[in-house]
PDB file of N, CA and C in Angstrom:
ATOM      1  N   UNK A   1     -77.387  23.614  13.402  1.00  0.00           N
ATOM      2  CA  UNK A   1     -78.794  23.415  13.701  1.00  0.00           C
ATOM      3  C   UNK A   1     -79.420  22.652  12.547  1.00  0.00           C
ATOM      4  N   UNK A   2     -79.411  21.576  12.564  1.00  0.00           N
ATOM      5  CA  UNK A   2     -80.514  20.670  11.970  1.00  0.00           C
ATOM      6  C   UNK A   2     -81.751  20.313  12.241  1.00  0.00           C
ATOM      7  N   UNK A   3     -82.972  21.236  11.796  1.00  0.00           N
ATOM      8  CA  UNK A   3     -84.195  20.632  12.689  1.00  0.00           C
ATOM      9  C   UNK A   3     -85.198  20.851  11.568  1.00  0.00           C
ATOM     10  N   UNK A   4     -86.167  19.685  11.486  1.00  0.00           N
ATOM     11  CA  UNK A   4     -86.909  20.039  10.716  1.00  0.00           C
ATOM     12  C   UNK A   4     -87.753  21.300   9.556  1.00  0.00           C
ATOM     13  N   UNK A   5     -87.672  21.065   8.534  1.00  0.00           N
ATOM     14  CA  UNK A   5     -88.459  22.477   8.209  1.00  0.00           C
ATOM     15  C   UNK A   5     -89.517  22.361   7.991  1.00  0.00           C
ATOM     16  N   UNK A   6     -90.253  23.781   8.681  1.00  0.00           N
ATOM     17  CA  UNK A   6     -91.351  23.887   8.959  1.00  0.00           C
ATOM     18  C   UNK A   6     -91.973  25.416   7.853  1.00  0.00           C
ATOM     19  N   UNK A   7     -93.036  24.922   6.932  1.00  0.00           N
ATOM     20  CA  UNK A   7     -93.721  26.184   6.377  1.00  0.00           C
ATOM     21  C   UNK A   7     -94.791  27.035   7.129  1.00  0.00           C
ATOM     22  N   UNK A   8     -95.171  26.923   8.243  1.00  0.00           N
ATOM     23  CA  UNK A   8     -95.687  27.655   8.934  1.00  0.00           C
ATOM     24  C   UNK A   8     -94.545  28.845   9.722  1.00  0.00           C
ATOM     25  N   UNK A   9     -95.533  30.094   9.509  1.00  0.00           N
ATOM     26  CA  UNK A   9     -94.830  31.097   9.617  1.00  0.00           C
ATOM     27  C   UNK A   9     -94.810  31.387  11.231  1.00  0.00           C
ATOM     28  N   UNK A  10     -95.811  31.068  11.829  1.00  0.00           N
ATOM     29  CA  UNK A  10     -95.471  31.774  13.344  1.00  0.00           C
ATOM     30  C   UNK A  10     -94.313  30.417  13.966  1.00  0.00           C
ATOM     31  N   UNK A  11     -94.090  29.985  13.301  1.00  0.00           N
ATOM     32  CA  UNK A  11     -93.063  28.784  13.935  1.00  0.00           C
ATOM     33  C   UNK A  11     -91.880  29.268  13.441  1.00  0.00           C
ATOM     34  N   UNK A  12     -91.509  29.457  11.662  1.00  0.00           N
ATOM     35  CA  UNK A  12     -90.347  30.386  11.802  1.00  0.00           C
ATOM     36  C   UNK A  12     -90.183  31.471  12.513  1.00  0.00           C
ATOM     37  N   UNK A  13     -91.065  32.319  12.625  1.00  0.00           N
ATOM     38  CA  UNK A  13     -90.497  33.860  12.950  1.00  0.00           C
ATOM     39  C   UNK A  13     -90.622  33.590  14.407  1.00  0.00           C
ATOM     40  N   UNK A  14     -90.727  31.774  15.355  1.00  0.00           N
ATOM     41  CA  UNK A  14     -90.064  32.044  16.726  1.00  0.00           C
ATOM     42  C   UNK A  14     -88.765  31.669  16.432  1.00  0.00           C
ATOM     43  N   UNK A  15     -88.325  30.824  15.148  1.00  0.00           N
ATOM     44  CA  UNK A  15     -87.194  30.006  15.637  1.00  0.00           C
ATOM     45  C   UNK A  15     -86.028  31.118  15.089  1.00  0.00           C
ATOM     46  N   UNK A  16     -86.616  32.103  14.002  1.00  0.00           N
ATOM     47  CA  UNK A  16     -85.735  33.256  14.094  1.00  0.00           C
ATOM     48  C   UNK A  16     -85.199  34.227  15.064  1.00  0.00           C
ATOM     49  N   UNK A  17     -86.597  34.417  15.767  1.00  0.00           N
ATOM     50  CA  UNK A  17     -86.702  35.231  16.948  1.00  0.00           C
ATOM     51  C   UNK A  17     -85.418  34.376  17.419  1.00  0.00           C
ATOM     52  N   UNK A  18     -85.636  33.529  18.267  1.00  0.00           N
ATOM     53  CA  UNK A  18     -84.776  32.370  19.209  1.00  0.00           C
ATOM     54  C   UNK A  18     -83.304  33.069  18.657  1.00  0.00           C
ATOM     55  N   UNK A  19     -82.743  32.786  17.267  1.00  0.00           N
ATOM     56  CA  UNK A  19     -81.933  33.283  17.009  1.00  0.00           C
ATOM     57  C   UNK A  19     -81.137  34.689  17.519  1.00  0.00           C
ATOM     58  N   UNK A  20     -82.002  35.502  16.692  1.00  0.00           N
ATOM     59  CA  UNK A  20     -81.971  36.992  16.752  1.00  0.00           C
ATOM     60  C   UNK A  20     -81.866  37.306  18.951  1.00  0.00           C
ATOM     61  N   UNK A  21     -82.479  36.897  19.098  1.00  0.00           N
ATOM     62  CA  UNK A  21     -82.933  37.268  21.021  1.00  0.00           C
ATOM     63  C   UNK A  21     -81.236  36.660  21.235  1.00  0.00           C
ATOM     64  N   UNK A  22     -80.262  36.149  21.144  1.00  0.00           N
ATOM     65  CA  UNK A  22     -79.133  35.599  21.572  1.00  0.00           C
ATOM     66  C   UNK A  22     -77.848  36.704  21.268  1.00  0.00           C
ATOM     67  N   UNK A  23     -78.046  37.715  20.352  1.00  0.00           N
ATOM     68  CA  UNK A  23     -77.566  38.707  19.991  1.00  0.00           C
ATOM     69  C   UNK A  23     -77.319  39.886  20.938  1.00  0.00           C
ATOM     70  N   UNK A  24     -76.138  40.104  21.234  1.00  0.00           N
ATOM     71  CA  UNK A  24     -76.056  41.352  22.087  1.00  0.00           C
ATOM     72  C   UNK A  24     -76.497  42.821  21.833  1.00  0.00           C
ATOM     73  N   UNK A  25     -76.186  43.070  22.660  1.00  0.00           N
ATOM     74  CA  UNK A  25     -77.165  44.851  22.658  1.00  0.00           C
ATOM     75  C   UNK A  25     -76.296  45.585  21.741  1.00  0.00           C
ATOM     76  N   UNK A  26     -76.454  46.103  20.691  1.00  0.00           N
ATOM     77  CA  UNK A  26     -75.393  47.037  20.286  1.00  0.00           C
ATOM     78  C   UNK A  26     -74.909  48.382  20.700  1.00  0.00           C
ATOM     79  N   UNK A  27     -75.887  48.968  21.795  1.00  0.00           N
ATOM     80  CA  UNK A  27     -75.758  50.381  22.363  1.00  0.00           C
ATOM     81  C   UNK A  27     -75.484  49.853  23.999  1.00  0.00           C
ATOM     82  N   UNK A  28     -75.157  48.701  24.201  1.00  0.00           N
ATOM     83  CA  UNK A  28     -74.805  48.786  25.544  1.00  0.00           C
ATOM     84  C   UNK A  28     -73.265  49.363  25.961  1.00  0.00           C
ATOM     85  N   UNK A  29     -73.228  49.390  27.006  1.00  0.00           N
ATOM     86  CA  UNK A  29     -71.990  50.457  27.620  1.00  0.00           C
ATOM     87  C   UNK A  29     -70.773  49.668  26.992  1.00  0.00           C
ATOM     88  N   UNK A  30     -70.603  48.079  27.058  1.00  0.00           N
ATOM     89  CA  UNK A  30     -69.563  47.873  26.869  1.00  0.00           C
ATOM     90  C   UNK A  30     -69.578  47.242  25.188  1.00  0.00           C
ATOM     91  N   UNK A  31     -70.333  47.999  24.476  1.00  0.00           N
ATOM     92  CA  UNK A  31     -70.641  47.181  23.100  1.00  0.00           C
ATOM     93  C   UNK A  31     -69.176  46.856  22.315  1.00  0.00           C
ATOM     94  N   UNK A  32     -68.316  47.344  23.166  1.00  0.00           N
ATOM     95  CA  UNK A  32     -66.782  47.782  21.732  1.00  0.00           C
ATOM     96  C   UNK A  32     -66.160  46.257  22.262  1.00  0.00           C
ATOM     97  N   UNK A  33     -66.619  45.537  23.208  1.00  0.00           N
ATOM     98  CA  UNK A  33     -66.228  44.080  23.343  1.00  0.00           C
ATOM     99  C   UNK A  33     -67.016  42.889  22.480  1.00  0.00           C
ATOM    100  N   UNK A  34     -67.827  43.814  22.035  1.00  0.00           N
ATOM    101  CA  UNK A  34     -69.150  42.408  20.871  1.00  0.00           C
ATOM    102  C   UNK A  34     -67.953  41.532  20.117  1.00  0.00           C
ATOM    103  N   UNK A  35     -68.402  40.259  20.008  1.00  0.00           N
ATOM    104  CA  UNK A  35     -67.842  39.547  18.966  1.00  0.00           C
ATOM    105  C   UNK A  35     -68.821  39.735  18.029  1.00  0.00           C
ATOM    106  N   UNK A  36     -68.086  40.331  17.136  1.00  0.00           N
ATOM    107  CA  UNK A  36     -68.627  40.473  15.511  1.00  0.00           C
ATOM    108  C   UNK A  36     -68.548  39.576  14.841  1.00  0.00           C
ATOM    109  N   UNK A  37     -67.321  38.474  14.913  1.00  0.00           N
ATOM    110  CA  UNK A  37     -67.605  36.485  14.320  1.00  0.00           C
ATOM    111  C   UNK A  37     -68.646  36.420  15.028  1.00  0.00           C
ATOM    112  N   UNK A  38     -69.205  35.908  16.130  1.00  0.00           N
ATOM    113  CA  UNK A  38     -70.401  35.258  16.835  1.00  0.00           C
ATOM    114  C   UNK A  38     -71.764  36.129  16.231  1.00  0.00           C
ATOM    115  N   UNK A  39     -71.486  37.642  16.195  1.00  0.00           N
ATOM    116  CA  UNK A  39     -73.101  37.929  15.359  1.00  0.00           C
ATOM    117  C   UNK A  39     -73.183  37.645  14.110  1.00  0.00           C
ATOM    118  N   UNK A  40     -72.124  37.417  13.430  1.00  0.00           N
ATOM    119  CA  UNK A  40     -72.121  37.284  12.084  1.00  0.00           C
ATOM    120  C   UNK A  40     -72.938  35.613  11.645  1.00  0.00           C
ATOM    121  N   UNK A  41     -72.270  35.512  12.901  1.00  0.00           N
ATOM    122  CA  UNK A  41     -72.518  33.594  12.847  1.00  0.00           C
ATOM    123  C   UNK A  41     -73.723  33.340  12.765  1.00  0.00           C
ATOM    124  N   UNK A  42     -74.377  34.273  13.821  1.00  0.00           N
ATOM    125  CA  UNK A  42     -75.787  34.057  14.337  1.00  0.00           C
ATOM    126  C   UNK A  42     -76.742  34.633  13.394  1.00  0.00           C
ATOM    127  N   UNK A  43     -76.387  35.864  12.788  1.00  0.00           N
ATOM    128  CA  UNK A  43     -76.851  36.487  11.625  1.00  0.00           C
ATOM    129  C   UNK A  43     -77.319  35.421  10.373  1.00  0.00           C
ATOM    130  N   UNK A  44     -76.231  34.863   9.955  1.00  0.00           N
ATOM    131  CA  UNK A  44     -76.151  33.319   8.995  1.00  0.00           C
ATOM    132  C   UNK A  44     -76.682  32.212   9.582  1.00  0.00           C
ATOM    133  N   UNK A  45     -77.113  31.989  10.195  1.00  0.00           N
ATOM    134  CA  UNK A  45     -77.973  30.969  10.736  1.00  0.00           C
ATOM    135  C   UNK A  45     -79.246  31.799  10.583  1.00  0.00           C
ATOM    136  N   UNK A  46     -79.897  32.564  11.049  1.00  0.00           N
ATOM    137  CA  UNK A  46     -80.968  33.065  10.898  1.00  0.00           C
ATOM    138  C   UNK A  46     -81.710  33.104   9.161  1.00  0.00           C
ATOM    139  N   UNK A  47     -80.461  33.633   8.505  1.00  0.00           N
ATOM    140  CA  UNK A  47     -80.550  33.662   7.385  1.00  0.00           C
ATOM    141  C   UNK A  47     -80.625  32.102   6.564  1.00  0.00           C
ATOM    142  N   UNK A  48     -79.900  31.315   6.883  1.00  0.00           N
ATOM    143  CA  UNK A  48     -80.055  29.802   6.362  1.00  0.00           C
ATOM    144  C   UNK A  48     -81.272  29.322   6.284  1.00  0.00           C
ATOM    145  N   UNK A  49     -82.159  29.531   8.214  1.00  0.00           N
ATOM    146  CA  UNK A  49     -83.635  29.231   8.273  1.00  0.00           C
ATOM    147  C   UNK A  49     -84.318  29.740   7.209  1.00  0.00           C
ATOM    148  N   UNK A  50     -84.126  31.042   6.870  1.00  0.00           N
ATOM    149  CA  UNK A  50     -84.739  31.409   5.842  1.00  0.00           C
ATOM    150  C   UNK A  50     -85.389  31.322   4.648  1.00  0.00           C
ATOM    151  N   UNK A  51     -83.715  30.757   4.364  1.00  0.00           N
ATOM    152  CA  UNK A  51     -83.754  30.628   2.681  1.00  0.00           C
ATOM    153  C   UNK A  51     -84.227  29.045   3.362  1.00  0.00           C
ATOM    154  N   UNK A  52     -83.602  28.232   3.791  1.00  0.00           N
ATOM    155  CA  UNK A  52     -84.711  26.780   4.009  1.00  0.00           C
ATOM    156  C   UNK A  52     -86.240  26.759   3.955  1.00  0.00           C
ATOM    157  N   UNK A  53     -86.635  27.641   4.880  1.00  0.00           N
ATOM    158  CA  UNK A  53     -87.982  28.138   4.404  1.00  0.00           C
ATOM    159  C   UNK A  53     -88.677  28.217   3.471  1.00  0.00           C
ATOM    160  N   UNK A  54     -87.778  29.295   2.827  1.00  0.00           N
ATOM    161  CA  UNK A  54     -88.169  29.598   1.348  1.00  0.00           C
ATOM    162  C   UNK A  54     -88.091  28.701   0.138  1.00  0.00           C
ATOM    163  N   UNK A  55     -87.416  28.190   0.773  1.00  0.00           N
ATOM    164  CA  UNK A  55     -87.529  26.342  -0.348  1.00  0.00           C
ATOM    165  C   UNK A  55     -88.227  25.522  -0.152  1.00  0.00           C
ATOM    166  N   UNK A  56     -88.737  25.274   1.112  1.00  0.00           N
ATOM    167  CA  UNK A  56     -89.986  23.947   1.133  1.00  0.00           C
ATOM    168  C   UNK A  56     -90.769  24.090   0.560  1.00  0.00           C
ATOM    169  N   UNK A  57     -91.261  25.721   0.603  1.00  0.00           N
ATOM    170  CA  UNK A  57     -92.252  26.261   0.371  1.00  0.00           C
ATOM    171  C   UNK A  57     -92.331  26.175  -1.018  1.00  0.00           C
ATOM    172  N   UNK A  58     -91.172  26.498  -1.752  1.00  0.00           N
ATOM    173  CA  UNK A  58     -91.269  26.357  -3.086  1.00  0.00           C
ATOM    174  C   UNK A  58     -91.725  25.052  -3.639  1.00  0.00           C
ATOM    175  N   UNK A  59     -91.220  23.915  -2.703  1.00  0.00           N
ATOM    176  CA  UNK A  59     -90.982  22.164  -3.538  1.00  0.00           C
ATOM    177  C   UNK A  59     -92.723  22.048  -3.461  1.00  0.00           C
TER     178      UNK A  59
END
């Protein structure tokens, strides 16, 4: 995901959301099939936006 960074906050916390919402249920019936690479993945991407965030903001 390469997309602009943006220091406005209700724009990160959708494009996190966006992230986070793609994540499976962890208490669903068949949770013992989760790919734990794919949340991890998705986890680190969320987290990247982040810290990107947290750097524009700084410059």
């Amino acid at each position: 995901m390469n997309v602009e960074m943006t220091s406005d906050p209700d724009q990160i916390r959708a494009r996190v959301a966006a992230l986070l919402a793609e994540l499976p249920d962890p208490t669903a019936d068949d949770s013992e099939h989760v790919d734990v690479e794919a949340i991890a993945a998705r986890l680190e991407e969320a987290h990247d936006l982040l810290v990107r965030a947290l750097e524009s903001v700084e410059r």
